[in-house]
PDB file of N, CA and C in Angstrom:
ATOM      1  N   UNK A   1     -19.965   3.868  16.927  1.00  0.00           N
ATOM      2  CA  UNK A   1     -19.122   2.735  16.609  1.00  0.00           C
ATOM      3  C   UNK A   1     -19.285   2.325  15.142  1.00  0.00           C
ATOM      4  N   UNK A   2     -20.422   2.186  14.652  1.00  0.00           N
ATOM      5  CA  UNK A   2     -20.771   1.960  13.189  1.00  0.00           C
ATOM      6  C   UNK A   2     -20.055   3.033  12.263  1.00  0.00           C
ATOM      7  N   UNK A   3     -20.050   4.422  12.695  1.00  0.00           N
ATOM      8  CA  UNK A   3     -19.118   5.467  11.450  1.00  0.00           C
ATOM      9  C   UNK A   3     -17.878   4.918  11.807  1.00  0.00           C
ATOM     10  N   UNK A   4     -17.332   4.647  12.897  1.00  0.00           N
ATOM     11  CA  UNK A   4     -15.734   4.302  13.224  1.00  0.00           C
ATOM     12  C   UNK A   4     -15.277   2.964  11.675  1.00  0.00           C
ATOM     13  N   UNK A   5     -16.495   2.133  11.655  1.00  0.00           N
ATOM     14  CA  UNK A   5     -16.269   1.065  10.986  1.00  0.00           C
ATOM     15  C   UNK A   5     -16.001   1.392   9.367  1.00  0.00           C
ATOM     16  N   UNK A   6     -16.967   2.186   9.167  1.00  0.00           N
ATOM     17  CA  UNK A   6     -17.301   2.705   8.087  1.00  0.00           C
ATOM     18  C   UNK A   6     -16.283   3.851   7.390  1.00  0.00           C
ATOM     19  N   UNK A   7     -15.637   4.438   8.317  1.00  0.00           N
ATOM     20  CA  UNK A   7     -14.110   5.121   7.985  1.00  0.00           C
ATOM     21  C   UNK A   7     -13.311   4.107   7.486  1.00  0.00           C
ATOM     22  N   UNK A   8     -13.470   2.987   9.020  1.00  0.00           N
ATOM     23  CA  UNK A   8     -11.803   1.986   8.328  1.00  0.00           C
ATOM     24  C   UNK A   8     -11.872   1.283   7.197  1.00  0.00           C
ATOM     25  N   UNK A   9     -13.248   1.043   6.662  1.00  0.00           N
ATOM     26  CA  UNK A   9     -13.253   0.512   5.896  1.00  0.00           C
ATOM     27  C   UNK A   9     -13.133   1.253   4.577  1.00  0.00           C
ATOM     28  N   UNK A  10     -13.539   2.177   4.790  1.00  0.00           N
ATOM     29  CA  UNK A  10     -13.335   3.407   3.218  1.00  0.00           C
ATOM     30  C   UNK A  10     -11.862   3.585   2.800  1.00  0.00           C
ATOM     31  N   UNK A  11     -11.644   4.134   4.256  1.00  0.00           N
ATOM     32  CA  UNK A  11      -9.019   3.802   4.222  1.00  0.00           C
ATOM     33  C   UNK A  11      -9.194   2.642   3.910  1.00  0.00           C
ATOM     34  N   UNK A  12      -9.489   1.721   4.482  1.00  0.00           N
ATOM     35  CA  UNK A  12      -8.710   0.523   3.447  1.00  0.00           C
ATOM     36  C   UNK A  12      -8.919   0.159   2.505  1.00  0.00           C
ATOM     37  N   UNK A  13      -9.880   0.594   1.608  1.00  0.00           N
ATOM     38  CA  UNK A  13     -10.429   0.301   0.193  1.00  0.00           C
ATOM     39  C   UNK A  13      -9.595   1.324  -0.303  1.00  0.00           C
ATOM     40  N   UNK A  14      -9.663   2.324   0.429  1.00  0.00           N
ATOM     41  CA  UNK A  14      -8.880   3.659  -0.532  1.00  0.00           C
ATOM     42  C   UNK A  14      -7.197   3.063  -0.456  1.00  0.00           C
ATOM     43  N   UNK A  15      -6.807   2.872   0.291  1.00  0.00           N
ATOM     44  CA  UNK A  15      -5.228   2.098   0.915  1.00  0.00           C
ATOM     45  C   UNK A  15      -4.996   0.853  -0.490  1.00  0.00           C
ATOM     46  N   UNK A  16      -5.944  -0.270  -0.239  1.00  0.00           N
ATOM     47  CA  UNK A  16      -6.063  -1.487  -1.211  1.00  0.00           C
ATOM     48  C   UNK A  16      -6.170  -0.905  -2.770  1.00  0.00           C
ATOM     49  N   UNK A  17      -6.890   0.401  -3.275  1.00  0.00           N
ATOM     50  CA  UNK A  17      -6.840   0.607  -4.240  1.00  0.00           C
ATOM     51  C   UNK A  17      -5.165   1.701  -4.705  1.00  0.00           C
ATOM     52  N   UNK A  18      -4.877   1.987  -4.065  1.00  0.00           N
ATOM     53  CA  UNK A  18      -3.362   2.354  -4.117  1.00  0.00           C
ATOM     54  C   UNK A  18      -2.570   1.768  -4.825  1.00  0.00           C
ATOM     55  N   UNK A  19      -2.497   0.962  -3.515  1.00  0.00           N
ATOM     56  CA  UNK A  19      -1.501  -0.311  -3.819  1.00  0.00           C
ATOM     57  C   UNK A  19      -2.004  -1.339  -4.900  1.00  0.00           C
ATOM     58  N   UNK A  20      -2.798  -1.306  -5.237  1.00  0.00           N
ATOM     59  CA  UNK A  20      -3.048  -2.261  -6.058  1.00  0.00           C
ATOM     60  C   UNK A  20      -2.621  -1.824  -7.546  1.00  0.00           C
ATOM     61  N   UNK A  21      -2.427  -0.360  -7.386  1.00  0.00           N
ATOM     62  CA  UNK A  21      -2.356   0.000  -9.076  1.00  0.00           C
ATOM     63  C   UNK A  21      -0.622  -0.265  -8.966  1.00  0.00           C
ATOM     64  N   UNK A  22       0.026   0.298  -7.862  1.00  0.00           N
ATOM     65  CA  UNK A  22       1.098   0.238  -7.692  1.00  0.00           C
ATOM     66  C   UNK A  22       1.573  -0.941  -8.263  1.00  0.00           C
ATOM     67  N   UNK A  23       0.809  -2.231  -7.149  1.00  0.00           N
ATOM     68  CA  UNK A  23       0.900  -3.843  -7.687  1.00  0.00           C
ATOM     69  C   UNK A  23       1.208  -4.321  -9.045  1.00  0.00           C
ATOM     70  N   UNK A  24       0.211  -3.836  -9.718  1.00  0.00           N
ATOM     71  CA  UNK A  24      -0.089  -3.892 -11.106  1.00  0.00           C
ATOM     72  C   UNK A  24       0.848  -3.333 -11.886  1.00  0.00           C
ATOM     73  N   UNK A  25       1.480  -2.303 -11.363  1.00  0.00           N
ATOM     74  CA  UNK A  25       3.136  -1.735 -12.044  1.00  0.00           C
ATOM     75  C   UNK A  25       4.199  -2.145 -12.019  1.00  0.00           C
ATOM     76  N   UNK A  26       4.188  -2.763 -11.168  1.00  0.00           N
ATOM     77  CA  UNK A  26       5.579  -3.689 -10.645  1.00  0.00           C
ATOM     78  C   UNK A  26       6.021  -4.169 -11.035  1.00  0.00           C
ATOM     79  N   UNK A  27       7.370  -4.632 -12.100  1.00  0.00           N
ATOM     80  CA  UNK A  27       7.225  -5.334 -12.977  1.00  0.00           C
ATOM     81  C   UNK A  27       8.497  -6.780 -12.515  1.00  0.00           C
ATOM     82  N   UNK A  28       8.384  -6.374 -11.119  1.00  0.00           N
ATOM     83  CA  UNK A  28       9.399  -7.449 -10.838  1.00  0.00           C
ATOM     84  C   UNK A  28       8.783  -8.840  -9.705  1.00  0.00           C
ATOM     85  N   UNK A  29       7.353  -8.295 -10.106  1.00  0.00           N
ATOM     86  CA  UNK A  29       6.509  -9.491  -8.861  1.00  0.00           C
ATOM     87  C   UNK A  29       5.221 -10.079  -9.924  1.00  0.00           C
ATOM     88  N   UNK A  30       5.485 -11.361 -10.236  1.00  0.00           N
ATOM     89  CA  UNK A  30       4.378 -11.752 -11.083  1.00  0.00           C
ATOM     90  C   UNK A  30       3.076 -11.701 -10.703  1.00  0.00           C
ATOM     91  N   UNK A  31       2.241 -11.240 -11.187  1.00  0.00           N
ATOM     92  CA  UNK A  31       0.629 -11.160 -11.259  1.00  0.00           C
ATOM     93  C   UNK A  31      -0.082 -12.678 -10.320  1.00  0.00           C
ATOM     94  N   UNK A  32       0.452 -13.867 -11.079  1.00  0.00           N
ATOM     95  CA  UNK A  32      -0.201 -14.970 -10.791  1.00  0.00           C
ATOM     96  C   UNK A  32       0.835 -15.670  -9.262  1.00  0.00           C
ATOM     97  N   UNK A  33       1.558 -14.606  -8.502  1.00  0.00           N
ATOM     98  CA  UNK A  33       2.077 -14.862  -6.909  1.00  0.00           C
ATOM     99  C   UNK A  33       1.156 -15.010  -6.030  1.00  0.00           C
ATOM    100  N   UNK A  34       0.386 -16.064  -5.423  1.00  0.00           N
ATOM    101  CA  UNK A  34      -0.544 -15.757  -4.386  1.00  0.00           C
ATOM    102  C   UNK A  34      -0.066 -15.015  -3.297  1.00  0.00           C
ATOM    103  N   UNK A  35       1.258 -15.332  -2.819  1.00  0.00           N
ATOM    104  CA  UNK A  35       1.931 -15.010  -1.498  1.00  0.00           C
ATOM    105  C   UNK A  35       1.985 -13.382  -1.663  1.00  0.00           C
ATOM    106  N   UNK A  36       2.144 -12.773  -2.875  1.00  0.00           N
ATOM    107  CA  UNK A  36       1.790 -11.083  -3.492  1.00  0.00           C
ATOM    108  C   UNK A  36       0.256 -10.654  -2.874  1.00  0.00           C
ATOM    109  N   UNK A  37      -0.342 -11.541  -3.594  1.00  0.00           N
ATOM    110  CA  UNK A  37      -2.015 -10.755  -3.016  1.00  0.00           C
ATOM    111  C   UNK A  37      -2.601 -11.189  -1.686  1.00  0.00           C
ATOM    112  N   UNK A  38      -1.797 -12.039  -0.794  1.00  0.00           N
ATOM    113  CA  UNK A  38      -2.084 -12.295   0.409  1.00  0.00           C
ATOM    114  C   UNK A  38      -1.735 -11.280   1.154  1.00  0.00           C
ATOM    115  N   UNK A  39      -0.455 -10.620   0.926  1.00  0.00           N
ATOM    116  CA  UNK A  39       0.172  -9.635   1.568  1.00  0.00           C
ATOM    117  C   UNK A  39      -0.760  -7.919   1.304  1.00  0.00           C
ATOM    118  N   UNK A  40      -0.544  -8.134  -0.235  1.00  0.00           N
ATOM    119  CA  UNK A  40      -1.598  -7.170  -0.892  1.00  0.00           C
ATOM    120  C   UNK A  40      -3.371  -6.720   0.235  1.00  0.00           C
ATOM    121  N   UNK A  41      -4.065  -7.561   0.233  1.00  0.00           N
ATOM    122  CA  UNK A  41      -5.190  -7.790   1.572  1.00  0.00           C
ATOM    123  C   UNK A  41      -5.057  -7.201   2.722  1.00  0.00           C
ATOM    124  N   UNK A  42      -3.642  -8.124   3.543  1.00  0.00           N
ATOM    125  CA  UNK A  42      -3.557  -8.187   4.795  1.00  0.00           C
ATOM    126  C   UNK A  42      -3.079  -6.297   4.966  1.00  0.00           C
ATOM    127  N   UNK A  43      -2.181  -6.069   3.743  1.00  0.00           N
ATOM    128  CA  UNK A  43      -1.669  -4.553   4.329  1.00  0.00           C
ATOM    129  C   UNK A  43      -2.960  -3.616   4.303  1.00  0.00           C
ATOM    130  N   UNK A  44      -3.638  -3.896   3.322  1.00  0.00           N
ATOM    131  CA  UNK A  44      -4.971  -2.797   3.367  1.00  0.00           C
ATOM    132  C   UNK A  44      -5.623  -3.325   4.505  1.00  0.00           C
ATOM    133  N   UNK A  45      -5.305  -3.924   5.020  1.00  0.00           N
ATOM    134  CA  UNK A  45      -6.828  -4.373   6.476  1.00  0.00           C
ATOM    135  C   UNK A  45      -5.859  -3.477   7.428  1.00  0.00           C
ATOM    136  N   UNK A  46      -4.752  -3.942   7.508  1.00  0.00           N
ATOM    137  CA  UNK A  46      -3.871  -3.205   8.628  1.00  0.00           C
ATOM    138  C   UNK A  46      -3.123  -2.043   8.394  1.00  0.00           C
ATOM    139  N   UNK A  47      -4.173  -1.157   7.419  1.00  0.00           N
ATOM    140  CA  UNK A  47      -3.556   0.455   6.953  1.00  0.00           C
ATOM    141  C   UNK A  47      -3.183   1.159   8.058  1.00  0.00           C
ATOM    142  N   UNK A  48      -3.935   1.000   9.611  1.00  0.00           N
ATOM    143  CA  UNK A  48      -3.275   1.875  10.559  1.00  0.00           C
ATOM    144  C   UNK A  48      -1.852   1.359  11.355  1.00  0.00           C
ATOM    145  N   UNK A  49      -1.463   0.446  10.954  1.00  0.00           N
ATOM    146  CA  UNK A  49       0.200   0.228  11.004  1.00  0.00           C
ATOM    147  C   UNK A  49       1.122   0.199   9.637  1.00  0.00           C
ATOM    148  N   UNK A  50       0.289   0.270   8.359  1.00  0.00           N
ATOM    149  CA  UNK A  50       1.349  -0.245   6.916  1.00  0.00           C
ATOM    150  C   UNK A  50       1.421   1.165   6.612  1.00  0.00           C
ATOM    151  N   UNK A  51      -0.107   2.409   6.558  1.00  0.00           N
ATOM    152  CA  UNK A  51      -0.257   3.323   6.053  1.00  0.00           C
ATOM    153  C   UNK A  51       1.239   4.595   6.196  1.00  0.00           C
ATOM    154  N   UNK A  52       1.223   4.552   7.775  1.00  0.00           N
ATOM    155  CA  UNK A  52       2.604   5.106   8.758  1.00  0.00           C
ATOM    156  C   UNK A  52       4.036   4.688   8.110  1.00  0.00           C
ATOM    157  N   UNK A  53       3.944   3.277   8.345  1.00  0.00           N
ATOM    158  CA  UNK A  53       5.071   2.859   8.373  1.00  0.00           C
ATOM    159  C   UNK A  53       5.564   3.400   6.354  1.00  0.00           C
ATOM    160  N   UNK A  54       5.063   2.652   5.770  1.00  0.00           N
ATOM    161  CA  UNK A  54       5.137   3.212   4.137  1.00  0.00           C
ATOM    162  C   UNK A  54       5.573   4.953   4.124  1.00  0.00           C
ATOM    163  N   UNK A  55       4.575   5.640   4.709  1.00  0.00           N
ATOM    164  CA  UNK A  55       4.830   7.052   4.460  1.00  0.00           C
ATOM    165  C   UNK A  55       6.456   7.188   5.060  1.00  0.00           C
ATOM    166  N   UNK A  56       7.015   6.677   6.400  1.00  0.00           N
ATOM    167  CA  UNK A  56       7.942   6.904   6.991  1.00  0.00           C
ATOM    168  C   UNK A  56       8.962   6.239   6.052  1.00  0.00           C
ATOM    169  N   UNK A  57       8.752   5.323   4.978  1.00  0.00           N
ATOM    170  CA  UNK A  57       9.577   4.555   4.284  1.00  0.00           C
ATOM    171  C   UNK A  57      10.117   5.168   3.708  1.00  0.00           C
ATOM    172  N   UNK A  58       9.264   5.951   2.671  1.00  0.00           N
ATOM    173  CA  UNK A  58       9.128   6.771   1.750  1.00  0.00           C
ATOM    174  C   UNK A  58       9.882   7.721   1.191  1.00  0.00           C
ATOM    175  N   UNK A  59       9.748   8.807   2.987  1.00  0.00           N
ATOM    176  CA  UNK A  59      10.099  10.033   3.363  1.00  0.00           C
ATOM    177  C   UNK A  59      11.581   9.926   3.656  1.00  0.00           C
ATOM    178  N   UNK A  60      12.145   8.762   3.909  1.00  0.00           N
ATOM    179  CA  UNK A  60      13.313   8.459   4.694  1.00  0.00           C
ATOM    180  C   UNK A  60      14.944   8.915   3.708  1.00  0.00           C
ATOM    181  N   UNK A  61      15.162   9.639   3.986  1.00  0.00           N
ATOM    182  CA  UNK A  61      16.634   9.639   2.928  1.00  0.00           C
ATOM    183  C   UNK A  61      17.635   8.756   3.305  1.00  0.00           C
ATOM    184  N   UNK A  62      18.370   8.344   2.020  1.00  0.00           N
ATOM    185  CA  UNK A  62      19.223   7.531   2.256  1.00  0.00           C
ATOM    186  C   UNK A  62      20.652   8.201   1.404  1.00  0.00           C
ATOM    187  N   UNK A  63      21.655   9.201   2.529  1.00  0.00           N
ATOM    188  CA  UNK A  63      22.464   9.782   2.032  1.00  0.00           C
ATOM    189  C   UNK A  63      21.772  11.312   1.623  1.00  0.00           C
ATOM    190  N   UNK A  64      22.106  11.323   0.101  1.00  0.00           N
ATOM    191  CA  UNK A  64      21.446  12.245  -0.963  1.00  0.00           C
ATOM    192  C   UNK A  64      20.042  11.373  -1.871  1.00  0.00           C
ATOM    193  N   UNK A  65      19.566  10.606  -1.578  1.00  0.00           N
ATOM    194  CA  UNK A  65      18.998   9.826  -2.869  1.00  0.00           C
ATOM    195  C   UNK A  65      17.308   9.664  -1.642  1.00  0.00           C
ATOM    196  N   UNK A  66      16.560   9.579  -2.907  1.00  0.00           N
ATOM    197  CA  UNK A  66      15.160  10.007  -1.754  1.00  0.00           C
ATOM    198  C   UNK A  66      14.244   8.924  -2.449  1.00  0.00           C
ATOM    199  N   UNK A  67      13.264   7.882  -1.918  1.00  0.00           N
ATOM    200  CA  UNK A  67      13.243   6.850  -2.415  1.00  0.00           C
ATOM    201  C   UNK A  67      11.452   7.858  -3.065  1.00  0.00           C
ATOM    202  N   UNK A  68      11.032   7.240  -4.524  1.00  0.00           N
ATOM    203  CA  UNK A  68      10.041   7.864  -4.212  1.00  0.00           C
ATOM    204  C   UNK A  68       9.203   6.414  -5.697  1.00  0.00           C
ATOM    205  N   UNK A  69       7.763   6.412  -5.572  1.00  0.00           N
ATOM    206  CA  UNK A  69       6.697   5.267  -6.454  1.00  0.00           C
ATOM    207  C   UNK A  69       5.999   6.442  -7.180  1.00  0.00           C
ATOM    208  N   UNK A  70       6.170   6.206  -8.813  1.00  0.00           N
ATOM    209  CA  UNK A  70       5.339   6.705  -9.655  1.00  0.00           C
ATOM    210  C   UNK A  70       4.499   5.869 -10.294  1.00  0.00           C
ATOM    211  N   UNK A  71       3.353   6.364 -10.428  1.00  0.00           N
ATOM    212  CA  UNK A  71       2.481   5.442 -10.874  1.00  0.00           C
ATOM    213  C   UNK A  71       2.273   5.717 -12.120  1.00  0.00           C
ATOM    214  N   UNK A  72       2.383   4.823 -13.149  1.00  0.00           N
ATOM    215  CA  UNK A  72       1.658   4.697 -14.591  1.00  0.00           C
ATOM    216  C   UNK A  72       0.651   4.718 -15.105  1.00  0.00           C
ATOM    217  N   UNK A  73      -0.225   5.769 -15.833  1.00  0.00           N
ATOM    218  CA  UNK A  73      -1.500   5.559 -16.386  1.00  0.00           C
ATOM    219  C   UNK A  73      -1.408   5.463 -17.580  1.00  0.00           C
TER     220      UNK A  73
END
């Protein structure tokens, strides 16, 4: 039970650090939004329903046009 914990918690740090760079790219959601980093949290705690659902988002075509997040370094 303790490695079970110790997985979810590694995905969701790994999940939270994702999104967070993503976050940080965004240039249409201000930095100083609490209601942003509340959501930001809650999706990395609940990676085994956001992780799915995102990938299925992702993957989804719409027509010809394929939605896809590049990240900036």
């Amino acid at each position: 039970m303790e490695t079970l914990l110790i997985y979810y918690f590694l995905i969701a740090l790994a999940a939270f650090g994702m999104w967070f760079i993503v976050f940080l790219n965004d240039s249409t959601t201000p930095l100083s939004d609490r209601k942003s980093w509340v959501i930001l949290v809650l999706a990395s705690f609940c990676w085994p329903i956001t992780v799915p659902s995102s990938i299925a988002k992702l993957t989804t075509t719409t027509g010809n046009t394929t939605q896809s997040v590049s990240i900036k370094e």
